[in-house]
C-alpha atoms as a PDB file:
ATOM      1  CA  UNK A   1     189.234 -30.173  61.169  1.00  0.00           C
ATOM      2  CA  UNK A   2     187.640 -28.872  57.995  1.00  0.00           C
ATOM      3  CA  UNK A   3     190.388 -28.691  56.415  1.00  0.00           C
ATOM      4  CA  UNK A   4     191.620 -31.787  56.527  1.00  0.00           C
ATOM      5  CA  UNK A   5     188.448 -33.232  55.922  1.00  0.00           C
ATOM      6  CA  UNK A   6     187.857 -31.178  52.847  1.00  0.00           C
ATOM      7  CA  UNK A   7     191.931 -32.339  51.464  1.00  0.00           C
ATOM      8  CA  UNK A   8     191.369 -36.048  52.046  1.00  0.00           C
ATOM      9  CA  UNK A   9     187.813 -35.721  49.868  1.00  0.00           C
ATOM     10  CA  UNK A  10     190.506 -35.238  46.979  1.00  0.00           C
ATOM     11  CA  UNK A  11     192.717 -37.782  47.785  1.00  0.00           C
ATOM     12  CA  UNK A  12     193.723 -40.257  44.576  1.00  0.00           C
ATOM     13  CA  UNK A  13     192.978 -37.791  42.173  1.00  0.00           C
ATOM     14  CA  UNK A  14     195.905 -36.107  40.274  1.00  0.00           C
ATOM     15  CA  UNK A  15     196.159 -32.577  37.913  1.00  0.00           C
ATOM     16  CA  UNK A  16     195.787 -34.247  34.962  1.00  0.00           C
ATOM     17  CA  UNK A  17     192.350 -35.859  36.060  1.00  0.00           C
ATOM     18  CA  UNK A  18     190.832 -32.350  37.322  1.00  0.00           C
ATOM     19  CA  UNK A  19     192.148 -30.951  33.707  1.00  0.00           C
ATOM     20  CA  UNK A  20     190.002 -33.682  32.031  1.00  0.00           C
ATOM     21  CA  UNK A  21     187.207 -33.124  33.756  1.00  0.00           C
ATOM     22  CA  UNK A  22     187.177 -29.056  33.061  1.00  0.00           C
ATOM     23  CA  UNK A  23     187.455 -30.399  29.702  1.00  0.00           C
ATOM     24  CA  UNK A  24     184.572 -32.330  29.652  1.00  0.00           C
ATOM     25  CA  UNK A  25     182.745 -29.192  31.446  1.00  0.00           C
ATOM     26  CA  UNK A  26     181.540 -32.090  33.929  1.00  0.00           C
ATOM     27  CA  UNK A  27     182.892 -30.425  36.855  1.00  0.00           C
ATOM     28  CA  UNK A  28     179.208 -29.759  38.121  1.00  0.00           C
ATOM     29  CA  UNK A  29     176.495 -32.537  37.041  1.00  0.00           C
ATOM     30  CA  UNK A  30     172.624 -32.009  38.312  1.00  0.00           C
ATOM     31  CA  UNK A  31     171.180 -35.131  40.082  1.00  0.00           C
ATOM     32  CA  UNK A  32     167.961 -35.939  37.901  1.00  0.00           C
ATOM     33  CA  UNK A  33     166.101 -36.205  41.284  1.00  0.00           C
ATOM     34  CA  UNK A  34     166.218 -32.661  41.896  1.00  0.00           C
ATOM     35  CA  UNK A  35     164.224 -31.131  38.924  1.00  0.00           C
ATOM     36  CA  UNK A  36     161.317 -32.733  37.114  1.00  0.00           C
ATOM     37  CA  UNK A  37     160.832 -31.022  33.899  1.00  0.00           C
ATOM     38  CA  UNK A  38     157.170 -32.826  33.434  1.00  0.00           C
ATOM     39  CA  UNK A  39     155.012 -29.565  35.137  1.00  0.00           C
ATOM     40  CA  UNK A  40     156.999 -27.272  33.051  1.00  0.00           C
ATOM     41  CA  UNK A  41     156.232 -29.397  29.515  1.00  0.00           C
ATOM     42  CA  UNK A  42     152.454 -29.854  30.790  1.00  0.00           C
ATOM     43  CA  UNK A  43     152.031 -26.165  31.564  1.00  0.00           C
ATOM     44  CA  UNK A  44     153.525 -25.594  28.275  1.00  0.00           C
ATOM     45  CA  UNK A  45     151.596 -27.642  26.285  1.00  0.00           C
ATOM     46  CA  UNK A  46     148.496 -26.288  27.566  1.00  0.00           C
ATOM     47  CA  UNK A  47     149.456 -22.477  26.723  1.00  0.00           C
ATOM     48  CA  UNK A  48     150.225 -23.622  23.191  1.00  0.00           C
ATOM     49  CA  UNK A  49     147.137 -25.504  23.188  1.00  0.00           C
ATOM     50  CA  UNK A  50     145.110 -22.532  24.468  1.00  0.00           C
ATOM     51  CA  UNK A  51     146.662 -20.173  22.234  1.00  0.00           C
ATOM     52  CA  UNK A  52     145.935 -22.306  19.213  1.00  0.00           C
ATOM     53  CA  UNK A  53     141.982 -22.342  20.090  1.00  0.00           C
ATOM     54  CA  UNK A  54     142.014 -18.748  20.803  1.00  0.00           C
ATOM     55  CA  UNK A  55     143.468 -17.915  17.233  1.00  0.00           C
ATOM     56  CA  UNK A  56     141.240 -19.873  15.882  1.00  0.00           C
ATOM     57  CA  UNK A  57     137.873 -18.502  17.510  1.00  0.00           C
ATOM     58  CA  UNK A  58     139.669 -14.930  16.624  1.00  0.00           C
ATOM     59  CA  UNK A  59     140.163 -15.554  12.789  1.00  0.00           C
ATOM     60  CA  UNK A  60     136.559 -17.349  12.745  1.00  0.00           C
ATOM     61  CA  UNK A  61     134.698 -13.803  14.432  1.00  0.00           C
ATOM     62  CA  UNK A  62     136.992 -10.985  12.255  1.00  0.00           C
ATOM     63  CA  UNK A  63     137.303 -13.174   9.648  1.00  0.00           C
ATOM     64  CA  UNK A  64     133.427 -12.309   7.858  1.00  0.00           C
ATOM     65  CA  UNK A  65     130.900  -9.593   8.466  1.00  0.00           C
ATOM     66  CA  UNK A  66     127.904 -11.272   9.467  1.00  0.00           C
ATOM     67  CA  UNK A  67     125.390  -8.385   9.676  1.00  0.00           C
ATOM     68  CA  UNK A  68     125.554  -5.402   7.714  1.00  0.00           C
ATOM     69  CA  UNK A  69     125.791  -2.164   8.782  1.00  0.00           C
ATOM     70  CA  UNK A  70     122.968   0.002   8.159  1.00  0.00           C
ATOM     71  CA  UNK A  71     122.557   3.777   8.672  1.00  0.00           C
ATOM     72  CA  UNK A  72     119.288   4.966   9.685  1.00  0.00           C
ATOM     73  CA  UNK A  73     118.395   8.304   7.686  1.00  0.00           C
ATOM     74  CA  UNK A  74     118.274  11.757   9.247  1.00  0.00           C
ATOM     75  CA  UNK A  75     115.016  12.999  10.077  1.00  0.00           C
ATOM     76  CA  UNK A  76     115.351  15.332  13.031  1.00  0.00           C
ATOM     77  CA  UNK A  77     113.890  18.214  12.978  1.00  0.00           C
ATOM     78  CA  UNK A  78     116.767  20.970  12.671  1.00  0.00           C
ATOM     79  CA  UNK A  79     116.723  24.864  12.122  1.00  0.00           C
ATOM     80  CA  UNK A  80     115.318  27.810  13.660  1.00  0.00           C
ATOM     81  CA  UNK A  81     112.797  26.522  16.629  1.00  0.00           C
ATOM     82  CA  UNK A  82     111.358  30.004  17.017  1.00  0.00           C
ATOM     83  CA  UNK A  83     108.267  32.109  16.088  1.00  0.00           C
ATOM     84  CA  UNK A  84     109.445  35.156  15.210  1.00  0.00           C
ATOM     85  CA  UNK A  85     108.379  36.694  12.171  1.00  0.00           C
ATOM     86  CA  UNK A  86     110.966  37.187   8.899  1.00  0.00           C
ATOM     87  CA  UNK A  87     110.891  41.302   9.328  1.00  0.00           C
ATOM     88  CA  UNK A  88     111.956  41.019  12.950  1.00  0.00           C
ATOM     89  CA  UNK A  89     114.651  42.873  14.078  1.00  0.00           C
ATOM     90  CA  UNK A  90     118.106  42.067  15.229  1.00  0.00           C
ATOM     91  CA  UNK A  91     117.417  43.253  18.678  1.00  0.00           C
ATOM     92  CA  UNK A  92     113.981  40.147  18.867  1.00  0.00           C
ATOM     93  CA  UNK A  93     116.908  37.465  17.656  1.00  0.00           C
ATOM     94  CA  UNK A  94     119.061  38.987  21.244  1.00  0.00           C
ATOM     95  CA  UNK A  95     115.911  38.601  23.760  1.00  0.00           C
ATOM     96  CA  UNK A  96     115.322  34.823  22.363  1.00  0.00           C
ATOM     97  CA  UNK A  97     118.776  34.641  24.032  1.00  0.00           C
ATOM     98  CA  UNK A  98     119.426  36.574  26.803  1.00  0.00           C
ATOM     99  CA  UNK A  99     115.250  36.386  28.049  1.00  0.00           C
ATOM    100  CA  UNK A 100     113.677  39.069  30.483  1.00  0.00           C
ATOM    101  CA  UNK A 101     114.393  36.579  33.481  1.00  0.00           C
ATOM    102  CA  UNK A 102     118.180  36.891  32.560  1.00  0.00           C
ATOM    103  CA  UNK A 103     118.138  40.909  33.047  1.00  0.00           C
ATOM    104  CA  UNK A 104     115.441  40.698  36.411  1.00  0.00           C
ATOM    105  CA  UNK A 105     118.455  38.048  37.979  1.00  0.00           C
ATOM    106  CA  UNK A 106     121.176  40.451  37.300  1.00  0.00           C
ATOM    107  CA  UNK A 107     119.413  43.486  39.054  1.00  0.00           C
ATOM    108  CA  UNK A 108     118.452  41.803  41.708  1.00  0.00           C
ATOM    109  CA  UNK A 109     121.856  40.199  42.426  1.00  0.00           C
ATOM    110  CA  UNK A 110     123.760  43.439  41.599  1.00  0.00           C
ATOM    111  CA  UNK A 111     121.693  45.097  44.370  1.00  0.00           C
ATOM    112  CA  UNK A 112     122.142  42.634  46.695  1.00  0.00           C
ATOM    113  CA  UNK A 113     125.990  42.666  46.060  1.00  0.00           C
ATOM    114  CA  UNK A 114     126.212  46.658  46.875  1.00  0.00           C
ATOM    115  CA  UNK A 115     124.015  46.805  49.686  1.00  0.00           C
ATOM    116  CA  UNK A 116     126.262  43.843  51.353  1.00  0.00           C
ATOM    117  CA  UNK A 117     129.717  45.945  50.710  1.00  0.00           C
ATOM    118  CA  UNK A 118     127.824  49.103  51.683  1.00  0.00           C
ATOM    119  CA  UNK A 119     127.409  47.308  54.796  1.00  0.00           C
ATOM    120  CA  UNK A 120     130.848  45.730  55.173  1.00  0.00           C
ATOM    121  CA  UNK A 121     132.545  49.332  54.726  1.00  0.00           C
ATOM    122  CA  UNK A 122     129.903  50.929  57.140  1.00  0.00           C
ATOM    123  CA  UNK A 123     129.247  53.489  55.184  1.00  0.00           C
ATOM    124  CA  UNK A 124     126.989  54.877  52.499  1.00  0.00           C
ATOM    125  CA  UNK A 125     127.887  55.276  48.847  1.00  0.00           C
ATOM    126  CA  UNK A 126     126.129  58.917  47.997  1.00  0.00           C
ATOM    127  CA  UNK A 127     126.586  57.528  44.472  1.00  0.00           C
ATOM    128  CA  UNK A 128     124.313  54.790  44.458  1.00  0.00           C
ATOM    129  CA  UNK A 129     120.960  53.779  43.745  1.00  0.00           C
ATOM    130  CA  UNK A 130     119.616  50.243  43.112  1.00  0.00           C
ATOM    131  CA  UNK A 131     119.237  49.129  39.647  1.00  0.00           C
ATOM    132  CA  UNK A 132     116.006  47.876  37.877  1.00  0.00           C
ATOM    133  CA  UNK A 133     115.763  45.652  34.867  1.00  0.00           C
ATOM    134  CA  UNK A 134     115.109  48.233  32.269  1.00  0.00           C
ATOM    135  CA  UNK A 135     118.636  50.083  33.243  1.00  0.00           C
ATOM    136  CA  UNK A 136     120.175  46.699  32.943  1.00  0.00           C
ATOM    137  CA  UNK A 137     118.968  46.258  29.667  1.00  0.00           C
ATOM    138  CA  UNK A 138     120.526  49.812  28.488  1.00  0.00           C
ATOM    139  CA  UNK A 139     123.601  48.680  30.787  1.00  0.00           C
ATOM    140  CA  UNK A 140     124.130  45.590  28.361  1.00  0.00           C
ATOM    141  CA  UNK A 141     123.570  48.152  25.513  1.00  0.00           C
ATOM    142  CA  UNK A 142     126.123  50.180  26.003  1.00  0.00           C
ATOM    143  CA  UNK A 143     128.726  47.026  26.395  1.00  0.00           C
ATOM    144  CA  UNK A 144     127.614  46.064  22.878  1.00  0.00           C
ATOM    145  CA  UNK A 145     128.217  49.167  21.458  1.00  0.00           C
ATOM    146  CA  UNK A 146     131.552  49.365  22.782  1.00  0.00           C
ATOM    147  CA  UNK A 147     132.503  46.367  20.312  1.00  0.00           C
ATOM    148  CA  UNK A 148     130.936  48.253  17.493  1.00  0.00           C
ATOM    149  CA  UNK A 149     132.455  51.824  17.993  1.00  0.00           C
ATOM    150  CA  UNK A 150     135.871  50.585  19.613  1.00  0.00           C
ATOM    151  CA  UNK A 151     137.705  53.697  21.394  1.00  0.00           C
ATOM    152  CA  UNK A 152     141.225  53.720  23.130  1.00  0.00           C
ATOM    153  CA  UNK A 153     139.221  54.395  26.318  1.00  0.00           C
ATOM    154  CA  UNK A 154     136.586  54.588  28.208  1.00  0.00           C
ATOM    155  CA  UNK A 155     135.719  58.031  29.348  1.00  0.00           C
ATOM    156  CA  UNK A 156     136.203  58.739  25.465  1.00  0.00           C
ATOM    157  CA  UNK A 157     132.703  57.357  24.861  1.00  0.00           C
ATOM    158  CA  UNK A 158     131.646  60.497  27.406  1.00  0.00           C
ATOM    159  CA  UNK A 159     133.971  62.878  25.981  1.00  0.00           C
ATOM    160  CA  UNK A 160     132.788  66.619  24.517  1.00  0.00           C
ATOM    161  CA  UNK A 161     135.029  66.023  21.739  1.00  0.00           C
ATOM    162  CA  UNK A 162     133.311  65.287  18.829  1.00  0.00           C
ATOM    163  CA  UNK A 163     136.391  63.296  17.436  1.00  0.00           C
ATOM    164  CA  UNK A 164     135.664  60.933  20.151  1.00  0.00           C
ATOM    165  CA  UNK A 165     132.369  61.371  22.042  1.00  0.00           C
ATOM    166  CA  UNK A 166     129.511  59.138  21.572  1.00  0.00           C
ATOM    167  CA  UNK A 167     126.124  60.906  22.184  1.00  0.00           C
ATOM    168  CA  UNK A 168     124.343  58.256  21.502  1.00  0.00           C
ATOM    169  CA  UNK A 169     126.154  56.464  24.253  1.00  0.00           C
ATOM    170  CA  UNK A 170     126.295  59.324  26.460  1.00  0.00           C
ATOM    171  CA  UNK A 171     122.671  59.805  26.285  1.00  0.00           C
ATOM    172  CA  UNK A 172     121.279  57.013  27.518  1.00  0.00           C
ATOM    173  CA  UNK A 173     123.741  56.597  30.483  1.00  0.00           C
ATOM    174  CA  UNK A 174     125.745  58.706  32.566  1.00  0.00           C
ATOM    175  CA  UNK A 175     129.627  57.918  32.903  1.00  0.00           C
ATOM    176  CA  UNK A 176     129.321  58.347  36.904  1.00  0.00           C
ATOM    177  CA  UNK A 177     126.354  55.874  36.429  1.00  0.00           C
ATOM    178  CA  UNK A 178     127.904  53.373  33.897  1.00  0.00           C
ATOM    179  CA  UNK A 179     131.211  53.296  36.590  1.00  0.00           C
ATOM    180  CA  UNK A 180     129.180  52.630  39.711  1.00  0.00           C
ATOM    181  CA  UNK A 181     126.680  49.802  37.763  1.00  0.00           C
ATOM    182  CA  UNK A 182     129.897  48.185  36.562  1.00  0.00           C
ATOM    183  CA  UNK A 183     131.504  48.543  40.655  1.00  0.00           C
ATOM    184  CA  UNK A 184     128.794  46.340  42.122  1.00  0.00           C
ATOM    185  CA  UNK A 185     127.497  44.142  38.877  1.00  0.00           C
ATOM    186  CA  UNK A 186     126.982  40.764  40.184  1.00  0.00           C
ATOM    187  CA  UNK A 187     125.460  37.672  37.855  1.00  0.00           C
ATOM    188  CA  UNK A 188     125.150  35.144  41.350  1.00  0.00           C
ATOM    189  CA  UNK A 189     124.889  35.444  45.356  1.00  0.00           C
ATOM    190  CA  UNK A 190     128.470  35.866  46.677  1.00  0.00           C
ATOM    191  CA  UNK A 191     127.374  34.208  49.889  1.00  0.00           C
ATOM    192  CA  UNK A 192     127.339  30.712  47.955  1.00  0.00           C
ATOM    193  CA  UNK A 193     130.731  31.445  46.662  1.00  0.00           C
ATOM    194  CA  UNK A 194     132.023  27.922  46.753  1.00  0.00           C
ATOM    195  CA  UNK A 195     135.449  27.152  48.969  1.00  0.00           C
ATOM    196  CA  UNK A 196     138.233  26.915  46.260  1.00  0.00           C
ATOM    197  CA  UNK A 197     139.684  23.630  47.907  1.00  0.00           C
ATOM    198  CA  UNK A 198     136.413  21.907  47.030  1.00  0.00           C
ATOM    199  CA  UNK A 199     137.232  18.946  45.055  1.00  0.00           C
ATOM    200  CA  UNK A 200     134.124  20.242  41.968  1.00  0.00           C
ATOM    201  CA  UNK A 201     134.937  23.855  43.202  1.00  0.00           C
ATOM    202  CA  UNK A 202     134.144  26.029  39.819  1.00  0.00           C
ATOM    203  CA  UNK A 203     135.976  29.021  38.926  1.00  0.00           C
ATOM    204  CA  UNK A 204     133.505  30.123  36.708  1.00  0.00           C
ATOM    205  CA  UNK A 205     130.708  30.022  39.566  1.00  0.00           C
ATOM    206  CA  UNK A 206     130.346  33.811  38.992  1.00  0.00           C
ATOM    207  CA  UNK A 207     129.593  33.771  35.551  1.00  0.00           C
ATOM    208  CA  UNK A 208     127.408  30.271  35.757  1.00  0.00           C
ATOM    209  CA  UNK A 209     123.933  31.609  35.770  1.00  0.00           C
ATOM    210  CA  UNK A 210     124.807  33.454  32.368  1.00  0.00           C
ATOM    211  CA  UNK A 211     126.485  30.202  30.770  1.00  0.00           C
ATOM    212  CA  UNK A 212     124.072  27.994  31.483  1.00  0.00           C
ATOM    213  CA  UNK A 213     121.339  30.469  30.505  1.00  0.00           C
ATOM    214  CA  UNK A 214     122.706  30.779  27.298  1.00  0.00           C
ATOM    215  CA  UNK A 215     123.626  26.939  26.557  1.00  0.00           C
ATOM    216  CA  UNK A 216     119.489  25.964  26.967  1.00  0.00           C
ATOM    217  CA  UNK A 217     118.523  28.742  24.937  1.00  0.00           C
ATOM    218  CA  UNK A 218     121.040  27.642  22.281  1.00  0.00           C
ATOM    219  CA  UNK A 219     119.888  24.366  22.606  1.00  0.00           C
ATOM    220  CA  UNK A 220     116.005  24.990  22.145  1.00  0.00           C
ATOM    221  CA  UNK A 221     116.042  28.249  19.790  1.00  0.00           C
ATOM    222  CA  UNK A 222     118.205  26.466  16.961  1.00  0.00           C
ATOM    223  CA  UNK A 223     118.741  22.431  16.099  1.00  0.00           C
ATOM    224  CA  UNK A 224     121.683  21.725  14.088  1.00  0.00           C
ATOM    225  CA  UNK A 225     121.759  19.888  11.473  1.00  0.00           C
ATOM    226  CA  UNK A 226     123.377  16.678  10.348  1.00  0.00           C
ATOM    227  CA  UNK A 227     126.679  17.971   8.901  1.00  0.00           C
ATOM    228  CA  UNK A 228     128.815  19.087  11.651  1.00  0.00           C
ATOM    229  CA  UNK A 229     132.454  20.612  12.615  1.00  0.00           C
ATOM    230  CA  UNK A 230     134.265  20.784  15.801  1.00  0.00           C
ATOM    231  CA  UNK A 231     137.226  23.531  15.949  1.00  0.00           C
ATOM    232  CA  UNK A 232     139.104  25.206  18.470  1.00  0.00           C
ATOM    233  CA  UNK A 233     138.885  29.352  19.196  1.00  0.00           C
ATOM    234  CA  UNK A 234     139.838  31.981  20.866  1.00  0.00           C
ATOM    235  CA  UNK A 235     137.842  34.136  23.051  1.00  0.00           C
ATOM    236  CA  UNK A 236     140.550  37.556  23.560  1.00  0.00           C
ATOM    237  CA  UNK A 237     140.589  38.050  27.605  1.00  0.00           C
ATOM    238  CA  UNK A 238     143.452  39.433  29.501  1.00  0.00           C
ATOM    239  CA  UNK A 239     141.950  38.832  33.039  1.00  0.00           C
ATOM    240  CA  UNK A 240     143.205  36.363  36.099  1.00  0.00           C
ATOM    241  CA  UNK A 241     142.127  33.097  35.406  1.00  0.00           C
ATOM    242  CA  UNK A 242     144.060  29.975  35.471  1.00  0.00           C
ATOM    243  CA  UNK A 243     142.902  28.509  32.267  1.00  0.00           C
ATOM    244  CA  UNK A 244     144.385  31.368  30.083  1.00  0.00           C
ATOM    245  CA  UNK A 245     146.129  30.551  27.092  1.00  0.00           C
ATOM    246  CA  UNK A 246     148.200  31.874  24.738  1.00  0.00           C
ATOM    247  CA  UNK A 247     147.938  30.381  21.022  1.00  0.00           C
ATOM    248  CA  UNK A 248     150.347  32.399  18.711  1.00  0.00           C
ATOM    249  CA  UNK A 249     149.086  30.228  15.381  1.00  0.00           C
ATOM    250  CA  UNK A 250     145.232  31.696  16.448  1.00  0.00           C
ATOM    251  CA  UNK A 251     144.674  35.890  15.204  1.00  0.00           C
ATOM    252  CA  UNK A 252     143.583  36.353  18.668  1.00  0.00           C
ATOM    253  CA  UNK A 253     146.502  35.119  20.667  1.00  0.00           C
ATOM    254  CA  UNK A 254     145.833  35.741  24.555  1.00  0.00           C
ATOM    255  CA  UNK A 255     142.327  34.617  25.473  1.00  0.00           C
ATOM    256  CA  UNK A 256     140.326  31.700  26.525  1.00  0.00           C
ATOM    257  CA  UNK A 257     140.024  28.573  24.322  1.00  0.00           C
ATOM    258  CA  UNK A 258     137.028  26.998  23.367  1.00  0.00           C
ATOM    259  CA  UNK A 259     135.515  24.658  21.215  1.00  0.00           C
ATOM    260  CA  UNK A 260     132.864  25.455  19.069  1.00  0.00           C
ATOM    261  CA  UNK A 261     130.473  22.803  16.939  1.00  0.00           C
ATOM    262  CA  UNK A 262     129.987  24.489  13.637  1.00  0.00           C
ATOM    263  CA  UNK A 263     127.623  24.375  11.144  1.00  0.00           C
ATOM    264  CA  UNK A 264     127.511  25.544   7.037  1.00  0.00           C
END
């Protein structure tokens, strides 16, 4: 049986030998046969080695500067990249911006835009007419004036009041006329809306044609210059977007952030 076989392994030894050997911590001995420390040493050696000739090729290349560093000087062209002449007027700086094309686009596409929801309702909207590109032009006026003369709202601009009206406003639009441009304005073709579970789906798509307009005509009416600055700023929007922020460290806290290169 096992155990018998396991109690006669043991036989002739004593309590006192067993104590001695605990003693001598000898109670388990490795056989030499069964690890050979020669791979570990060799694979050793050959890390220090390699480490030691790496050190050395890295203290010989950051060690001295070999070439110097040299700075070519600034010659680009920068400034104004326009032809206007120095009396021109504030409103000739605007249309090297926002060009005729810009305002022909957004009547066309505002157009398009009512006559498709004038067809999805089926029925007529007795208070439309299509839009040109001059009444565009005057539209865009009036929005600019509204951050010059700020009132609490909007049918004050129309108002008989003299406290509030605006006749400068009111004459060259119509409230009923102002409301129904601003129903159906439309910068792009809603039928290439993209799908919002498109991987590069774009949730400024709407306002696209405007941005990018804008960007190239930045880009070719003025160069910077050499000395630049890169902040952070608010633009104040309460609308639905998803990339609306709140900044309470900024004087315009609610808004959209952007980043703005900035020149003296």
């Amino acid at each position: 049986m096992a155990s018998a076989s396991s109690d006669s392994d043991f036989e002739g030894f004593t309590i006192d030998d067993f104590e001695d050997i605990y003693e001598n911590k000898s109670i388990l001995t490795w056989d030499e046969s069964d690890i050979d420390i020669s791979d570990y040493s060799s694979d050793k050696e050959d890390f220090d080695n390699e480490s030691d000739e790496n050190d050395i090729v890295n203290k010989a290349t950051w060690s001295k500067i070999t070439t110097p560093n040299t700075i070519s000087d600034f010659t680009e062209n920068t400034g104004p990249q326009h032809n206007l002449p120095p009396d021109a007027q504030p409103l000739d700086y605007l249309f090297l911006f926002l060009v005729e094309s810009f305002f022909e686009n957004v009547a066309e596409e505002t157009n398009k835009y009512a006559q498709h929801l004038i067809s999805v309702r089926g029925r007529n909207d007795p208070l439309w007419q299509p839009t040109n590109t001059a009444e565009m032009r005057a539209f865009f006026t009036i929005n600019i004036m509204f951050g010059v003369k700020q009132l609490p709202r909007l049918c004050n601009y129309w108002s008989p009041d003299v406290r509030y009206g605006d006749p400068c406003i009111s004459s060259i639009m119509s409230k009923t006329r102002y409301s129904k441009i601003s129903q159906y304005l439309h910068l792009t073709d809603s039928a290439n809306a993209p799908n919002k579970n498109d991987l590069n789906y774009d949730p400024l798509y709407k306002v696209r044609p405007v941005i990018n307009l804008l960007v190239n005509n930045y880009k070719t009416v003025y160069l910077p210059g050499k000395n630049l600055s890169v902040d952070e700023a608010m633009i104040g929007y309460k609308g639905r977007v998803h990339f609306w922020q709140y900044m309470p460290a900024k004087p315009t806290k609610w808004g959209i952030k952007v980043w703005e290169v900035c020149e003296s």
